[in-house]
PDB file of N, CA and C in Angstrom:
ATOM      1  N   UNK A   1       4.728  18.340   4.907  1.00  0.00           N
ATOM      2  CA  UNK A   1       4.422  17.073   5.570  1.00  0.00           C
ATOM      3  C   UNK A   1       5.297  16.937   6.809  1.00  0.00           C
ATOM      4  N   UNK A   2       4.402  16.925   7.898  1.00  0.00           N
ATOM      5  CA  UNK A   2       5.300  16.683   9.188  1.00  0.00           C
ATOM      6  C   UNK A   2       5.753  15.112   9.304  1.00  0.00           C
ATOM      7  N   UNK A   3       7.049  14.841   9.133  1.00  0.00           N
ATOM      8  CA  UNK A   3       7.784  13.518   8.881  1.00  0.00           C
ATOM      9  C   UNK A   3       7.739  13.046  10.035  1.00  0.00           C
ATOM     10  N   UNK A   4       6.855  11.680  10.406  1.00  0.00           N
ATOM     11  CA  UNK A   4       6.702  11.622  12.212  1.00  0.00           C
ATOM     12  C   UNK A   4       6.176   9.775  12.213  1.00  0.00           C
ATOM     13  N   UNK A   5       5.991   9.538  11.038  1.00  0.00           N
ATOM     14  CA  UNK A   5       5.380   8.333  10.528  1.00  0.00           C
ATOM     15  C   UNK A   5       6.510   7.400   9.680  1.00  0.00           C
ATOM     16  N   UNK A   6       6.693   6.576   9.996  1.00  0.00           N
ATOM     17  CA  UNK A   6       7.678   5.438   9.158  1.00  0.00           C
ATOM     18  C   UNK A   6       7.199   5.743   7.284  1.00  0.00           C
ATOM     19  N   UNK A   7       5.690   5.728   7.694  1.00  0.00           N
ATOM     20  CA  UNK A   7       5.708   5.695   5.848  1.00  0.00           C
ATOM     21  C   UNK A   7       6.024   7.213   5.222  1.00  0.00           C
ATOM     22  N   UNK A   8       5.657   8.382   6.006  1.00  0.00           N
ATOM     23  CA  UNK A   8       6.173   9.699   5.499  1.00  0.00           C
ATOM     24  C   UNK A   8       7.531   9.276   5.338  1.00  0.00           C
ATOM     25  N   UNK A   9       8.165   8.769   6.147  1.00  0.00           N
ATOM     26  CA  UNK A   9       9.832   8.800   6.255  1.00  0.00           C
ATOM     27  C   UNK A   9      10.402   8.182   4.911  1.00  0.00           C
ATOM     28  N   UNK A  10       9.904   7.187   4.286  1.00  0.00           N
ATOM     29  CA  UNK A  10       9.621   6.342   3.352  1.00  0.00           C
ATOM     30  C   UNK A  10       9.707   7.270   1.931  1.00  0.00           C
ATOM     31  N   UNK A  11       8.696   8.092   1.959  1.00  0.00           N
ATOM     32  CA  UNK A  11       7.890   8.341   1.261  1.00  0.00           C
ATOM     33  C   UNK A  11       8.801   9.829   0.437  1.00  0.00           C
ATOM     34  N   UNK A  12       9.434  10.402   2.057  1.00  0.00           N
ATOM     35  CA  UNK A  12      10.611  11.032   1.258  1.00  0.00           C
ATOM     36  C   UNK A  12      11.369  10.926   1.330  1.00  0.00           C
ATOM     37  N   UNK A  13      11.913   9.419   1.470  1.00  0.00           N
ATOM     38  CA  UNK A  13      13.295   8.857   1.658  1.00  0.00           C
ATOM     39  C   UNK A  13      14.139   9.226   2.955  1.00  0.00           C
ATOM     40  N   UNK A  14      13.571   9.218   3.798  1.00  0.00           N
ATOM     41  CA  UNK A  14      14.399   9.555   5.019  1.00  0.00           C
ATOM     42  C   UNK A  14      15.130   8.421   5.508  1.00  0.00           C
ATOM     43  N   UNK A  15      14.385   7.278   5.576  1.00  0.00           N
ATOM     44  CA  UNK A  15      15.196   6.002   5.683  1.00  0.00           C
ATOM     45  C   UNK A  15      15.184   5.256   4.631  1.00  0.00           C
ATOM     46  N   UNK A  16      15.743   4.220   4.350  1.00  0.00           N
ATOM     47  CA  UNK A  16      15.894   3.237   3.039  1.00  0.00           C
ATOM     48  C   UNK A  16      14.736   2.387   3.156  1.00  0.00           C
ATOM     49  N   UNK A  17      14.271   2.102   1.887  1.00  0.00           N
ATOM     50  CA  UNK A  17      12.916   1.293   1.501  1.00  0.00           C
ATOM     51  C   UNK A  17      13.036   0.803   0.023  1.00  0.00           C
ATOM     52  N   UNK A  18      12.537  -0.079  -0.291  1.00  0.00           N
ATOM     53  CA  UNK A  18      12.979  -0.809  -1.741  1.00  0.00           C
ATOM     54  C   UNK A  18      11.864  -0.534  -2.252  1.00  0.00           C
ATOM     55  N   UNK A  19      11.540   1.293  -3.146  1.00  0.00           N
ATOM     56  CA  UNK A  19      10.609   1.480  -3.547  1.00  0.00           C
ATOM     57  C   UNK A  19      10.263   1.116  -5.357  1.00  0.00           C
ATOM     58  N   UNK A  20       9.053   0.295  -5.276  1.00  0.00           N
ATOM     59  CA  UNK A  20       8.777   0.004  -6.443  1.00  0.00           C
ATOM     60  C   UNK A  20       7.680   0.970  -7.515  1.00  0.00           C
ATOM     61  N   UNK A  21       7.328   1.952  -6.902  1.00  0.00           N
ATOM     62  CA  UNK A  21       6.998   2.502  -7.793  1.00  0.00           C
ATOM     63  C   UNK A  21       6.526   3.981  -7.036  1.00  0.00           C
ATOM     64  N   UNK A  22       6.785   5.353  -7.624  1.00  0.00           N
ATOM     65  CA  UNK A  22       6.281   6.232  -6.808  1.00  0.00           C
ATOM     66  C   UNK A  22       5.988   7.427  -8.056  1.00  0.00           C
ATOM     67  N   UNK A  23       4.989   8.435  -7.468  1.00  0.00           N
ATOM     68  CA  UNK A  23       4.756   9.506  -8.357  1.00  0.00           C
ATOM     69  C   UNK A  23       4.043  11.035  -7.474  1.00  0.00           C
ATOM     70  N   UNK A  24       3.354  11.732  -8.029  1.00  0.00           N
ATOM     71  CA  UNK A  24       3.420  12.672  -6.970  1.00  0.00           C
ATOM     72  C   UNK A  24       2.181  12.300  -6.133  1.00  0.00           C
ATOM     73  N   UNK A  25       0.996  11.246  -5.934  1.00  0.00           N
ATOM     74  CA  UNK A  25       0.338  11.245  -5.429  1.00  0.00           C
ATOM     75  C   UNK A  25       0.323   9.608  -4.699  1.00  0.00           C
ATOM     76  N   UNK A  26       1.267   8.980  -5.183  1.00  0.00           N
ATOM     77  CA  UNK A  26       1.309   7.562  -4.482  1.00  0.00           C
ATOM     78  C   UNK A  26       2.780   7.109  -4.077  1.00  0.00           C
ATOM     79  N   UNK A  27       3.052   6.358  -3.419  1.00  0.00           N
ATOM     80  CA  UNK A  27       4.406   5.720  -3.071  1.00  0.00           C
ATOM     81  C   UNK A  27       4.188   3.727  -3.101  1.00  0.00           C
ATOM     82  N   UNK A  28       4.643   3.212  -3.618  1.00  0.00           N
ATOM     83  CA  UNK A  28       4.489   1.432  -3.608  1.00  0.00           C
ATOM     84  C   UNK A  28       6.283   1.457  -3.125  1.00  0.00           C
ATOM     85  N   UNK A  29       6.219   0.400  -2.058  1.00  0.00           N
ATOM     86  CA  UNK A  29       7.155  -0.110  -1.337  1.00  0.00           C
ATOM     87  C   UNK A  29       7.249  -1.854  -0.978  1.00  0.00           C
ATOM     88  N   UNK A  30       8.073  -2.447  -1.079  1.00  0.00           N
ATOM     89  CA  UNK A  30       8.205  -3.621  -0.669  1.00  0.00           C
ATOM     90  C   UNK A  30       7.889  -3.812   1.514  1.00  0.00           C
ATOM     91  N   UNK A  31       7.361  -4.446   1.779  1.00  0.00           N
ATOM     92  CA  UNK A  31       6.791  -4.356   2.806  1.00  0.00           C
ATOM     93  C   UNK A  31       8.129  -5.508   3.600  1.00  0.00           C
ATOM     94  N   UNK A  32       8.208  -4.835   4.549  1.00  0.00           N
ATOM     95  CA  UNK A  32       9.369  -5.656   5.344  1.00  0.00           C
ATOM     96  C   UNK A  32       9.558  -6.766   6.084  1.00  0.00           C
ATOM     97  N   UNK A  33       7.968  -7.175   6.194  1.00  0.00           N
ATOM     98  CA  UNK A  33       7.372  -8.064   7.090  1.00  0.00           C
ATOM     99  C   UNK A  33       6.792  -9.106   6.078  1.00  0.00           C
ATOM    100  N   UNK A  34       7.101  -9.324   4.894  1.00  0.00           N
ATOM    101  CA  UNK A  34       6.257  -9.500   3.873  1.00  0.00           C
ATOM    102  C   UNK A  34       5.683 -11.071   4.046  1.00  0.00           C
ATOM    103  N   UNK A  35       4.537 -11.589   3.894  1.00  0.00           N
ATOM    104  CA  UNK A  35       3.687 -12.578   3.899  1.00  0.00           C
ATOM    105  C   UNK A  35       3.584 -13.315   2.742  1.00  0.00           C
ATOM    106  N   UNK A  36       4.005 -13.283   1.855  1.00  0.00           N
ATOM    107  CA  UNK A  36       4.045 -13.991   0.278  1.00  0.00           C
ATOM    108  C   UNK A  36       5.284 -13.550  -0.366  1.00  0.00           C
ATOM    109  N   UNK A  37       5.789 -14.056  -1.119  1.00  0.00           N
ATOM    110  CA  UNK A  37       6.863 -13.276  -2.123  1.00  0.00           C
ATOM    111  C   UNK A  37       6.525 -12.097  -2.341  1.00  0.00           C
ATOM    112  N   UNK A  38       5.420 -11.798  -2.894  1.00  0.00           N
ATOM    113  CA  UNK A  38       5.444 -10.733  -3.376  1.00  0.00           C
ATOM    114  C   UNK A  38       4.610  -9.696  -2.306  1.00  0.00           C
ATOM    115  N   UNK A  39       4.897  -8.995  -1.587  1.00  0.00           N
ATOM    116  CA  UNK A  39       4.196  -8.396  -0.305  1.00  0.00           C
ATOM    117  C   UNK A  39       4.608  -6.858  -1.033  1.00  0.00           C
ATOM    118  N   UNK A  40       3.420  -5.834  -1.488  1.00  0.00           N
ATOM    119  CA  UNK A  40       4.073  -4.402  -1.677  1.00  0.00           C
ATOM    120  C   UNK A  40       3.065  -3.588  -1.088  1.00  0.00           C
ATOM    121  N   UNK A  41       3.358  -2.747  -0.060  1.00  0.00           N
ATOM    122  CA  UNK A  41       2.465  -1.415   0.282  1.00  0.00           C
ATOM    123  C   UNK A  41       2.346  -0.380  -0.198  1.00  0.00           C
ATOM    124  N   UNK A  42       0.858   0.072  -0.335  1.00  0.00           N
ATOM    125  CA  UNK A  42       1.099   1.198  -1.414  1.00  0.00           C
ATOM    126  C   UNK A  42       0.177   2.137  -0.896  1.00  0.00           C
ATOM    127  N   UNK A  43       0.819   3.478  -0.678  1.00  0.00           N
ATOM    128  CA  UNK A  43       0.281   4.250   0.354  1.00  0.00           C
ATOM    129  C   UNK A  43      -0.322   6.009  -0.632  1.00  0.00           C
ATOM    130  N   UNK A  44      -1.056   6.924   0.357  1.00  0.00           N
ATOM    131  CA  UNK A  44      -0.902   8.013  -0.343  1.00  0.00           C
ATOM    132  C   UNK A  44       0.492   9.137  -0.045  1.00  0.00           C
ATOM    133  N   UNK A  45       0.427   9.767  -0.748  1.00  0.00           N
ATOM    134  CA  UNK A  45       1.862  10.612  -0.216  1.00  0.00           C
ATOM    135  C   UNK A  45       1.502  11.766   0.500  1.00  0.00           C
ATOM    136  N   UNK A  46       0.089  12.192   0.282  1.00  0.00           N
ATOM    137  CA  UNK A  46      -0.616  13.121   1.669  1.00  0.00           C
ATOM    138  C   UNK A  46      -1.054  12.282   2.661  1.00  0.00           C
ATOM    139  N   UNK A  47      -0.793  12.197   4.211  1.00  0.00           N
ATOM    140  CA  UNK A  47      -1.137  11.528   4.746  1.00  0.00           C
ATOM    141  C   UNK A  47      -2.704  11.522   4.695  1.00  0.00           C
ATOM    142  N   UNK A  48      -3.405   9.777   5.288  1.00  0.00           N
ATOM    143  CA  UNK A  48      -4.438  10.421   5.303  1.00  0.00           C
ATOM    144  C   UNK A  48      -4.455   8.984   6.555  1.00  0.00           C
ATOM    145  N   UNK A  49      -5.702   8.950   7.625  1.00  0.00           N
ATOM    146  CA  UNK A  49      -5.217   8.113   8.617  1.00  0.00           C
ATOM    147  C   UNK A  49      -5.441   6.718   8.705  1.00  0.00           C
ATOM    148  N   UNK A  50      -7.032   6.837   7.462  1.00  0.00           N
ATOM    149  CA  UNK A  50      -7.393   5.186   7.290  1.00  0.00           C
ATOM    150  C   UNK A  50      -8.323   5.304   6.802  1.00  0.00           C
ATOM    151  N   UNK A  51      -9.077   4.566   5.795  1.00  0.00           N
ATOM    152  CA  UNK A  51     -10.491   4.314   5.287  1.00  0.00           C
ATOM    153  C   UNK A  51     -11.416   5.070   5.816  1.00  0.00           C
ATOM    154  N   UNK A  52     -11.580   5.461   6.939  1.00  0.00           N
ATOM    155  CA  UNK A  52     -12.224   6.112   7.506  1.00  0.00           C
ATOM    156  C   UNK A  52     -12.302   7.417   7.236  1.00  0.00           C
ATOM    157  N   UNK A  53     -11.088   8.152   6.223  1.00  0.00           N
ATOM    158  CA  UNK A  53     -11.243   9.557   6.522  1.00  0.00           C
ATOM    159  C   UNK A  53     -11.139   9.512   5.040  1.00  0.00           C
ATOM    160  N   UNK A  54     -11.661   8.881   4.247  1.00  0.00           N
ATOM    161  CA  UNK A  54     -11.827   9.125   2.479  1.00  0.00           C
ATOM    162  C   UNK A  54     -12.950   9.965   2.575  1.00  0.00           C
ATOM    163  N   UNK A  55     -13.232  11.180   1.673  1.00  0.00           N
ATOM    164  CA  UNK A  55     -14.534  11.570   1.648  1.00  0.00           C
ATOM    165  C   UNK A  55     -13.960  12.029   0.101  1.00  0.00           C
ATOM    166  N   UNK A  56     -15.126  13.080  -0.019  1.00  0.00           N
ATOM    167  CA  UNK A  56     -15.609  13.488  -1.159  1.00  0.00           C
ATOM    168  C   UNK A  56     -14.241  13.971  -2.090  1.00  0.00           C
ATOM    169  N   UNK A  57     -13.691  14.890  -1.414  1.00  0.00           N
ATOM    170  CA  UNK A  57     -12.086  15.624  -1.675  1.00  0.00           C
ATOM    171  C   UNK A  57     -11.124  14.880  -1.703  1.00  0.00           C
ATOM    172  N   UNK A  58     -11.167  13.770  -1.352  1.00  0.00           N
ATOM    173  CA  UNK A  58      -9.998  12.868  -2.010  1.00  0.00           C
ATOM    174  C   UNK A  58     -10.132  11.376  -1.876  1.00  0.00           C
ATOM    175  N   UNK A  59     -10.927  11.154  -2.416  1.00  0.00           N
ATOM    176  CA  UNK A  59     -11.690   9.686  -2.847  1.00  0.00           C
ATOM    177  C   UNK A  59     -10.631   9.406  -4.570  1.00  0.00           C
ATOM    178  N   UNK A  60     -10.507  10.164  -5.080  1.00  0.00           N
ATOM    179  CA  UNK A  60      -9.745  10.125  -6.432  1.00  0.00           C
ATOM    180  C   UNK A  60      -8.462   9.211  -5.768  1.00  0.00           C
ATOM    181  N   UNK A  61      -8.148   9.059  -4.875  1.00  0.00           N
ATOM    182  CA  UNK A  61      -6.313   8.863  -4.177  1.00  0.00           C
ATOM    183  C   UNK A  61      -7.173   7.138  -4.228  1.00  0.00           C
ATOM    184  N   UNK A  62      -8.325   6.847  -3.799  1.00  0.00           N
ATOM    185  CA  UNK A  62      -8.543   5.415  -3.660  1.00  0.00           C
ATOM    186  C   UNK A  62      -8.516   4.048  -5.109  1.00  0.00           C
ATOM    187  N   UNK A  63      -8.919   4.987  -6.490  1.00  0.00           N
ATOM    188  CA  UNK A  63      -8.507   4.407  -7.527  1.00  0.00           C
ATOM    189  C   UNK A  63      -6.930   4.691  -7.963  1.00  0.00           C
ATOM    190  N   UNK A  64      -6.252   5.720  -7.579  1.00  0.00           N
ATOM    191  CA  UNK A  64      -5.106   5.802  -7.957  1.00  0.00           C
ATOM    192  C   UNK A  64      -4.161   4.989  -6.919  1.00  0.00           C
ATOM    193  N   UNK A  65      -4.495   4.402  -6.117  1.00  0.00           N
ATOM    194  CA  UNK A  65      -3.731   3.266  -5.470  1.00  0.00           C
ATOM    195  C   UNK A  65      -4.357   1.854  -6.036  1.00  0.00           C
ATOM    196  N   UNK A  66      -5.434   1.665  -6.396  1.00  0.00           N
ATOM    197  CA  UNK A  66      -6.005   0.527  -6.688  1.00  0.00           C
ATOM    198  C   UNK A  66      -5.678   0.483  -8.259  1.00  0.00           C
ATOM    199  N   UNK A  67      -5.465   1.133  -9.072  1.00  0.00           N
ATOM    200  CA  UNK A  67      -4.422   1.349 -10.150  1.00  0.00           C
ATOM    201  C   UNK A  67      -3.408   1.162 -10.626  1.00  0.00           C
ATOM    202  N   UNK A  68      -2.927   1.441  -9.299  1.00  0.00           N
ATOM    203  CA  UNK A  68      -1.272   1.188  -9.255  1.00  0.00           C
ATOM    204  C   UNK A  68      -0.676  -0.294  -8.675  1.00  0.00           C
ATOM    205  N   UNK A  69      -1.656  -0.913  -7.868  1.00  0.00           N
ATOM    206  CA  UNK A  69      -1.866  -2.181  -7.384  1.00  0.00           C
ATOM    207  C   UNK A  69      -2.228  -3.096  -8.957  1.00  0.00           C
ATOM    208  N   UNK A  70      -2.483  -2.946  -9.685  1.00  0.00           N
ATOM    209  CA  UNK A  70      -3.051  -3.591 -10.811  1.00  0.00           C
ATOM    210  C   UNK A  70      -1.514  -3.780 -11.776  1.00  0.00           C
ATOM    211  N   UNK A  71      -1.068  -2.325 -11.767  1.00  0.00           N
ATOM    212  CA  UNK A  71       0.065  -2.022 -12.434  1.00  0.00           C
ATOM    213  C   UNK A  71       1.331  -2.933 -12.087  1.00  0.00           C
ATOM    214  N   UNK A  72       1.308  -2.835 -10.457  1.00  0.00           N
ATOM    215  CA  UNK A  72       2.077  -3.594 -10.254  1.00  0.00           C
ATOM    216  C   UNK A  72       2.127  -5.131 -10.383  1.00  0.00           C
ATOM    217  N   UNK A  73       1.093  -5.491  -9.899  1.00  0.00           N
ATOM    218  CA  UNK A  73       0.759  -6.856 -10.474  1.00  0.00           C
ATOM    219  C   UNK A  73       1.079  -7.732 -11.653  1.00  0.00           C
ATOM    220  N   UNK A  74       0.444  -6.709 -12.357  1.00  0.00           N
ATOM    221  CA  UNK A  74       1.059  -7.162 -14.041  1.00  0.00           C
ATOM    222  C   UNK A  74       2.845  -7.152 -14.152  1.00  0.00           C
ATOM    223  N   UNK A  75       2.953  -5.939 -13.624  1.00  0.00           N
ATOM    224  CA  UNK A  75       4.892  -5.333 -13.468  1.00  0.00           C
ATOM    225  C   UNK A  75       5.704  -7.379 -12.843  1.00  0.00           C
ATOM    226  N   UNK A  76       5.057  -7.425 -11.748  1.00  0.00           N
ATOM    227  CA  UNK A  76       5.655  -8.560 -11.032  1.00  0.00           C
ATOM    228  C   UNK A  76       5.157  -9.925 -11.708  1.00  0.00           C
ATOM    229  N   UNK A  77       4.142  -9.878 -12.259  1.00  0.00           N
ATOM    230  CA  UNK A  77       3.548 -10.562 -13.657  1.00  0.00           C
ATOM    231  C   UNK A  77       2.939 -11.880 -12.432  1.00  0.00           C
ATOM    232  N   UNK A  78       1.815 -11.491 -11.526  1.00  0.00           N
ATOM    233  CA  UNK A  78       1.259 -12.080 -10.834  1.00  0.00           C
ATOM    234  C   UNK A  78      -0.384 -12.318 -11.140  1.00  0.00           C
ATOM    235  N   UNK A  79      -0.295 -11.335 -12.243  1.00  0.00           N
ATOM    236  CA  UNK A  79      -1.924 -11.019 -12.568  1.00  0.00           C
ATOM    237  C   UNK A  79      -2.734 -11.881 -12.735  1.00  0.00           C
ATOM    238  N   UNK A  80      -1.923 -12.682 -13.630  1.00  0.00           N
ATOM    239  CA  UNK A  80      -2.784 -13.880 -14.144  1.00  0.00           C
ATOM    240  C   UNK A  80      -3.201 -15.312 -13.328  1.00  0.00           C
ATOM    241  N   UNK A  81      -1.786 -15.527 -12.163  1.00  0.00           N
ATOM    242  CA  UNK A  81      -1.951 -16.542 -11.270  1.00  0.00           C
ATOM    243  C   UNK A  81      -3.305 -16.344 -10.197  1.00  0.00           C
ATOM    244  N   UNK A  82      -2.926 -14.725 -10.247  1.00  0.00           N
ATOM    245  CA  UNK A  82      -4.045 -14.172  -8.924  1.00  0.00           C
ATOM    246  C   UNK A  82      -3.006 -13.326  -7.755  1.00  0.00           C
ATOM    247  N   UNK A  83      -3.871 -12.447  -6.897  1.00  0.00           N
ATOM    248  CA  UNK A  83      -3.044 -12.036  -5.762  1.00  0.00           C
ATOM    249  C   UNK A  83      -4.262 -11.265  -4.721  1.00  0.00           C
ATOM    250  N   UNK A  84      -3.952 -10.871  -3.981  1.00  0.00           N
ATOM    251  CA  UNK A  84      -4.685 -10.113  -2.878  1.00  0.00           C
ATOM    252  C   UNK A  84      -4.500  -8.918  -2.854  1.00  0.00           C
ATOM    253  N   UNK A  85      -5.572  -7.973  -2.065  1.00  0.00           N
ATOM    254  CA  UNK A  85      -5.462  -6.774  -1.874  1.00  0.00           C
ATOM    255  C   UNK A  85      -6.151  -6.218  -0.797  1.00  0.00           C
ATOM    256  N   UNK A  86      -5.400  -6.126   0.177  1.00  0.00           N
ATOM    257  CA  UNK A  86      -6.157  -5.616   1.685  1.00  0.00           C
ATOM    258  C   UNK A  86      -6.008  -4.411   2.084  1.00  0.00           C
ATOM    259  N   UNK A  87      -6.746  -3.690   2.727  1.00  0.00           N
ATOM    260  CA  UNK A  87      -6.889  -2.495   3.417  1.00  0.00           C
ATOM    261  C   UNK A  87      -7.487  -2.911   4.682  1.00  0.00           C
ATOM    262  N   UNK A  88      -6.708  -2.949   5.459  1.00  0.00           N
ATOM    263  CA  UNK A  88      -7.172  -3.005   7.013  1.00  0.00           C
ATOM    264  C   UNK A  88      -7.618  -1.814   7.556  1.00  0.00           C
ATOM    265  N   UNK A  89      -8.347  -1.306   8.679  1.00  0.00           N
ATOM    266  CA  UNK A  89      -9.118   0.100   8.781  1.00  0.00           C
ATOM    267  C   UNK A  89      -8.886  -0.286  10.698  1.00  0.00           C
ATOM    268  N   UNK A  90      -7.882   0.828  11.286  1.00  0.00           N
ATOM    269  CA  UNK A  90      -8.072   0.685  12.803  1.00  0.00           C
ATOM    270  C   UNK A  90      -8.022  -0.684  13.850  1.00  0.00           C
ATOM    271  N   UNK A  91      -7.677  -0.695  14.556  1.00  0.00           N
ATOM    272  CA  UNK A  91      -7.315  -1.864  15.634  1.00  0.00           C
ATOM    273  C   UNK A  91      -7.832  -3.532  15.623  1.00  0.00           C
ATOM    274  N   UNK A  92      -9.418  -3.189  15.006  1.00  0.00           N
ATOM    275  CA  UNK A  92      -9.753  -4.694  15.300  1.00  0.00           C
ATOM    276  C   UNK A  92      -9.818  -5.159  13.785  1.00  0.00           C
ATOM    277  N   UNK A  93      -9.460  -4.159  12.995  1.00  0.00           N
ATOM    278  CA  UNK A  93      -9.241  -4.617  11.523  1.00  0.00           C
ATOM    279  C   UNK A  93      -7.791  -4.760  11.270  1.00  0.00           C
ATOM    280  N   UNK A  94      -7.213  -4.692  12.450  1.00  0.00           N
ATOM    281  CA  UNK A  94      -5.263  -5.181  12.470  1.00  0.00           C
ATOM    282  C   UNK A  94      -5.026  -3.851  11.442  1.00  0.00           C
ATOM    283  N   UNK A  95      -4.925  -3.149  11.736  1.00  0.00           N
ATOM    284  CA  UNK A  95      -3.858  -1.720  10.708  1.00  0.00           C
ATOM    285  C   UNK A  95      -3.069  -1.460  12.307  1.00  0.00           C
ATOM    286  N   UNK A  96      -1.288  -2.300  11.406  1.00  0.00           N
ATOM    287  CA  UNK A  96      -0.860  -1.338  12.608  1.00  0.00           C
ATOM    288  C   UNK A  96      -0.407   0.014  12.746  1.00  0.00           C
ATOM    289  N   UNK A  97       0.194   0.761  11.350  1.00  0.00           N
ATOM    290  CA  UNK A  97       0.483   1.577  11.129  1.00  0.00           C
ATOM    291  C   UNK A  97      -0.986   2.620  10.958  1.00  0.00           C
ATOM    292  N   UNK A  98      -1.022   3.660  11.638  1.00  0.00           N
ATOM    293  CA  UNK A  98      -2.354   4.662  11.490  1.00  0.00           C
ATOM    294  C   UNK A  98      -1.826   5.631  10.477  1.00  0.00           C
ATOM    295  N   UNK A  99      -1.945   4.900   8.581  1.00  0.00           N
ATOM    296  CA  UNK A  99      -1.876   5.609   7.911  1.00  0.00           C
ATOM    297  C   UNK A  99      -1.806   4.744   6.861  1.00  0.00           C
ATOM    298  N   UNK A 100      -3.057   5.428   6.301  1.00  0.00           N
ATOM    299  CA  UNK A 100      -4.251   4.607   4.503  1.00  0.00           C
ATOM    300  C   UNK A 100      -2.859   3.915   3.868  1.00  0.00           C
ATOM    301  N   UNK A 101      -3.414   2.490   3.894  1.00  0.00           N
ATOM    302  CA  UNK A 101      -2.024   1.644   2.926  1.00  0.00           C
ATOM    303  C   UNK A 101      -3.093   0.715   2.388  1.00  0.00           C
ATOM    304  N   UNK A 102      -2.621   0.552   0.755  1.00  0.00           N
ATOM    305  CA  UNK A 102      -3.050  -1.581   0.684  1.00  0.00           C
ATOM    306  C   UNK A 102      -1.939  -2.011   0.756  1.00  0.00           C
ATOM    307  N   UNK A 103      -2.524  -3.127   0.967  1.00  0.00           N
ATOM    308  CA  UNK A 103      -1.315  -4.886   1.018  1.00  0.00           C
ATOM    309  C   UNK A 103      -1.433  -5.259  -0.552  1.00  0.00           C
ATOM    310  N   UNK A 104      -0.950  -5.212  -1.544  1.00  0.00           N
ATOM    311  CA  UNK A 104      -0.535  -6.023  -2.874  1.00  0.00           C
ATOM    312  C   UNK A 104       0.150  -7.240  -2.302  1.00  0.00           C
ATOM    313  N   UNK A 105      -0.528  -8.466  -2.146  1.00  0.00           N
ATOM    314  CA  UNK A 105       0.166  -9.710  -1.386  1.00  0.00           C
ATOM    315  C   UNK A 105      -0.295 -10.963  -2.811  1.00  0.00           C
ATOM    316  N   UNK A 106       0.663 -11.778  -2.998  1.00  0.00           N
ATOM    317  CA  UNK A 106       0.684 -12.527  -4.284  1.00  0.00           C
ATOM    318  C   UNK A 106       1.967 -13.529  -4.780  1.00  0.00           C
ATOM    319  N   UNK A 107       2.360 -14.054  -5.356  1.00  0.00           N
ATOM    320  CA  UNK A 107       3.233 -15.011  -5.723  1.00  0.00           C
ATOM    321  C   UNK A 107       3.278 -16.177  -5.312  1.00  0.00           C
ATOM    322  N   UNK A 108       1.967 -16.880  -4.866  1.00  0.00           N
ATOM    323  CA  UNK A 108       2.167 -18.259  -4.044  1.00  0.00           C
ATOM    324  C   UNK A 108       0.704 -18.315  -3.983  1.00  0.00           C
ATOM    325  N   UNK A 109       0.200 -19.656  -3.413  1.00  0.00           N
ATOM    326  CA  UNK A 109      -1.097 -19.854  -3.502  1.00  0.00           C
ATOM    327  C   UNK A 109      -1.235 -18.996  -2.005  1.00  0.00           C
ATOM    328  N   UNK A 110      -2.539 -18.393  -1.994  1.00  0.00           N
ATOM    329  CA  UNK A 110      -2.677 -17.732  -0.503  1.00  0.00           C
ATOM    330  C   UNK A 110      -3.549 -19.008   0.328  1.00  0.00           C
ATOM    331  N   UNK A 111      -3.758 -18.856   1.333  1.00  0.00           N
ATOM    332  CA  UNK A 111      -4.994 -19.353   2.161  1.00  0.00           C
ATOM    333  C   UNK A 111      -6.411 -18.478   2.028  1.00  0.00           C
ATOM    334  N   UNK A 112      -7.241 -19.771   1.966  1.00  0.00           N
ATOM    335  CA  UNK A 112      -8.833 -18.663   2.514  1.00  0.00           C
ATOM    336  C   UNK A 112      -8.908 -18.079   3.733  1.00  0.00           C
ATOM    337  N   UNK A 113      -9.412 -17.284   3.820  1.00  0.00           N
ATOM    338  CA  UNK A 113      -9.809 -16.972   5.658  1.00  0.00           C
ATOM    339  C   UNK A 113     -11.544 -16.684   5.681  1.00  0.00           C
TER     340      UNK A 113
END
C-alpha cells in the first residue's frame, strides 16, 4: 500500500487515530471533525476510491463495513435510540477525502435533510 492518503496513514498507524475497531479487511476510527457524539469512519484497508469503483471483486468489503457499522453501534449502544450511515460518492456528494468511507454518525437526535 502506497501510504499517500491520511486514511492509509491511519490505517497503518503512521499518525495517531483513536481506532475503534480494526481487522484485516476494515479499519473504524473516530472521525476528527465529528458531527454528533458519536461520529466513526469506517474505511477499507485496500484502498478503493469511492462507490464508484465497487464491482463484482470486491463488493464483499461493502457488507463487511456495513457490519461493522452495526457492530459498532450496538458496541457504543446507540442501536436502539437510532443513528446514521452515510457514504458520500465524489465532489457534489461532499466526499472530501477520495477514499470509500461510511460516516457511523449517532448519539443525539440528528436533523432531517
Amino acid at each position: 500500500m502506497n501510504i499517500n492518503n491520511i486514511f492509509q496513514k491511519i490505517i497503518k498507524k503512521k499518525i495517531p487515530s483513536e481506532i475503534v475497531y480494526q481487522n484485516k479487511k476494515i479499519t473504524a476510527f473516530k472521525d476528527i471533525s465529528p458531527k454528533a457524539p458519536i461520529h466513526i469512519l469506517i474505511v477499507p484497508n485496500k484502498f478503493i476510491k469511492n462507490l464508484n469503483y465497487i464491482n463484482k471483486k470486491n463488493i464483499c468489503i461493502l457488507s463487511e463495513m456495513l457490519y461493522t457499522s452495526i457492530k459498532i453501534a450496538k458496541k457504543k449502544k446507540i442501536h436502539k435510540s437510532g443513528y446514521r450511515i452515510i457514504i458520500n460518492c465524489n465532489k457534489n456528494g461532499c466526499q472530501k477525502i477520495p477514499y470509500l468511507h461510511i460516516h457511523l454518525i449517532g448519539g443525539k437526535k440528528l436533523n432531517n435533510f
